[in-house]
Protein backbone atom coordinates (compact mmCIF):
# COMPACT_ATOMS: atom_id res chain seq x y z
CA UNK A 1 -2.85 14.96 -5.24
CA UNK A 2 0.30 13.04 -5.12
CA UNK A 3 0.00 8.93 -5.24
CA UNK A 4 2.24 5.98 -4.37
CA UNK A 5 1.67 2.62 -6.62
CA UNK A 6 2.92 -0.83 -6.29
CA UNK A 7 2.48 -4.27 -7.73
CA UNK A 8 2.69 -7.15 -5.56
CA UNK A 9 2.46 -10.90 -6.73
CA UNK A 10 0.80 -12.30 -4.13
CA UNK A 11 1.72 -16.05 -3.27
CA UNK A 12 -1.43 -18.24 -3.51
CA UNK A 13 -1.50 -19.60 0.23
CA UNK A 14 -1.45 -15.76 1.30
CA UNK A 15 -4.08 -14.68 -0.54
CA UNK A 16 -6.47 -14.06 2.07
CA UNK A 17 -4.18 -12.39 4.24
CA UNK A 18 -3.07 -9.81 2.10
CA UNK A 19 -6.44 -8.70 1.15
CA UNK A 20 -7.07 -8.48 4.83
CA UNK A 21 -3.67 -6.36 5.48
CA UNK A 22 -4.24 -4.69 2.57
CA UNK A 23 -7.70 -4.18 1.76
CA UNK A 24 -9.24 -0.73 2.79
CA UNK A 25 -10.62 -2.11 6.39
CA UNK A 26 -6.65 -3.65 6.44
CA UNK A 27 -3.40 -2.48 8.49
CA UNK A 28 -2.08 -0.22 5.90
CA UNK A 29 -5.05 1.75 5.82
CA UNK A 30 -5.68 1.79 9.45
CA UNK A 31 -1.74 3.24 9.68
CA UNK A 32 -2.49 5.52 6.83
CA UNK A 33 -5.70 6.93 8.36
CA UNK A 34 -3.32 8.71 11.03
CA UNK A 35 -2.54 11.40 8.92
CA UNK A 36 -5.26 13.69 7.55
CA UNK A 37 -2.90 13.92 4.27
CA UNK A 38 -3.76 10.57 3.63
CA UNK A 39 -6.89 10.42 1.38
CA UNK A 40 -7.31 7.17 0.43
CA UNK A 41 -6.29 3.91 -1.07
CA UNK A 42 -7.20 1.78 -4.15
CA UNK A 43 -6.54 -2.35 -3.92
CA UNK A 44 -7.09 -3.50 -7.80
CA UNK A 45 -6.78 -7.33 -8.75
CA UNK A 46 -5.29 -7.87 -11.97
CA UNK A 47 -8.37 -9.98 -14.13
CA UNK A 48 -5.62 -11.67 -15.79
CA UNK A 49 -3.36 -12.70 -13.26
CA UNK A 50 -5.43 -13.04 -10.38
CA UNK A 51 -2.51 -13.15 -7.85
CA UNK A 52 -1.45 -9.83 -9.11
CA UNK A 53 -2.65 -7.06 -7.34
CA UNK A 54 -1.79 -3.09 -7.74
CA UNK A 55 -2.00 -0.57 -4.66
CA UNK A 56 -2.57 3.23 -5.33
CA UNK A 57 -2.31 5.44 -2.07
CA UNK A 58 -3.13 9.20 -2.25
CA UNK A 59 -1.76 11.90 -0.62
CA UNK A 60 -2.54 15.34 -0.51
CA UNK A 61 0.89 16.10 -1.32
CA UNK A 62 4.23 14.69 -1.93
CA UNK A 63 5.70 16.55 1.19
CA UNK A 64 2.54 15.22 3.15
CA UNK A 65 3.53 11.90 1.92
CA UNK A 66 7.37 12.44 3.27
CA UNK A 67 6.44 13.99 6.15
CA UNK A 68 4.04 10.60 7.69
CA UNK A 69 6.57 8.31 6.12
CA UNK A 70 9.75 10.40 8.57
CA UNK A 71 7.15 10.39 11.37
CA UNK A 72 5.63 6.61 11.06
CA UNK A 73 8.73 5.22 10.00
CA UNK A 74 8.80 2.65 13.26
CA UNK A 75 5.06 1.15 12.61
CA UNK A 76 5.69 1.31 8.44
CA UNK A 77 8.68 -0.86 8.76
CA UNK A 78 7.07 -3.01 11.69
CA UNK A 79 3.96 -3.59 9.57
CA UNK A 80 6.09 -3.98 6.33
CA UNK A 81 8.00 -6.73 8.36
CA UNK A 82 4.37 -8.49 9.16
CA UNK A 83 3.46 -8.49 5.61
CA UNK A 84 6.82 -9.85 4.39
CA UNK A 85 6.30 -13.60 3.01
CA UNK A 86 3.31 -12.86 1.82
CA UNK A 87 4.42 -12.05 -2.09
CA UNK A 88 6.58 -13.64 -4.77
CA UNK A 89 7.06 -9.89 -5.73
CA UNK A 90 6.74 -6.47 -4.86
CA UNK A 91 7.74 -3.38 -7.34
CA UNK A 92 7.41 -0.19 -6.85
CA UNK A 93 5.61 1.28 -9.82
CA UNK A 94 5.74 5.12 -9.36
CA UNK A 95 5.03 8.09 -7.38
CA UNK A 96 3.31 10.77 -9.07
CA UNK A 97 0.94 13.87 -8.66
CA UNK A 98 -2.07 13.19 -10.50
CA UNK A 99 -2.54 15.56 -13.85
């Protein structure tokens, strides 16, 4: 299994939206669930800073991953472009095949 995580800092006033976008009923998932590859994501809230959340997306396989990223490139960045405004921060954590 290979996964993607990021943290975001999520601006106060946007709370609600991200968690919609982002959450596993959200836009991301609903573009993820296109690909059979995709099996799953994880939205975690930080308990101490509660506007910091981390995202973990799995793949079946870091080519899988690649391969819907090449192919959904258009509606990532369109949907990335939606979301944009939303955080104070976004870092890209790691990508990884689970051990």
């Amino acid at each position: 299994m290979h996964c993607i995580v990021w943290e975001f800092e999520v601006a106060p006033e946007h709370t609600g939206a991200f968690l919609a976008a982002y959450g596993s009923d959200g836009a991301w998932c609903d573009l993820f669930r296109r690909d059979p590859a995709w099996l799953g994501t994880a939205l975690l809230r930080d308990l101490a800073r509660p506007q910091v959340f981390v995202t973990v997306d799995r793949w079946r396989s870091a080519a899988d991953y690649a391969a819907f990223r090449a192919r959904e490139a258009a509606a990532y960045a369109r949907l990335d472009a939606d979301c944009e405004g939303w955080t104070r921060r976004e870092t890209f954590l790691c990508a990884g095949d689970a051990a």
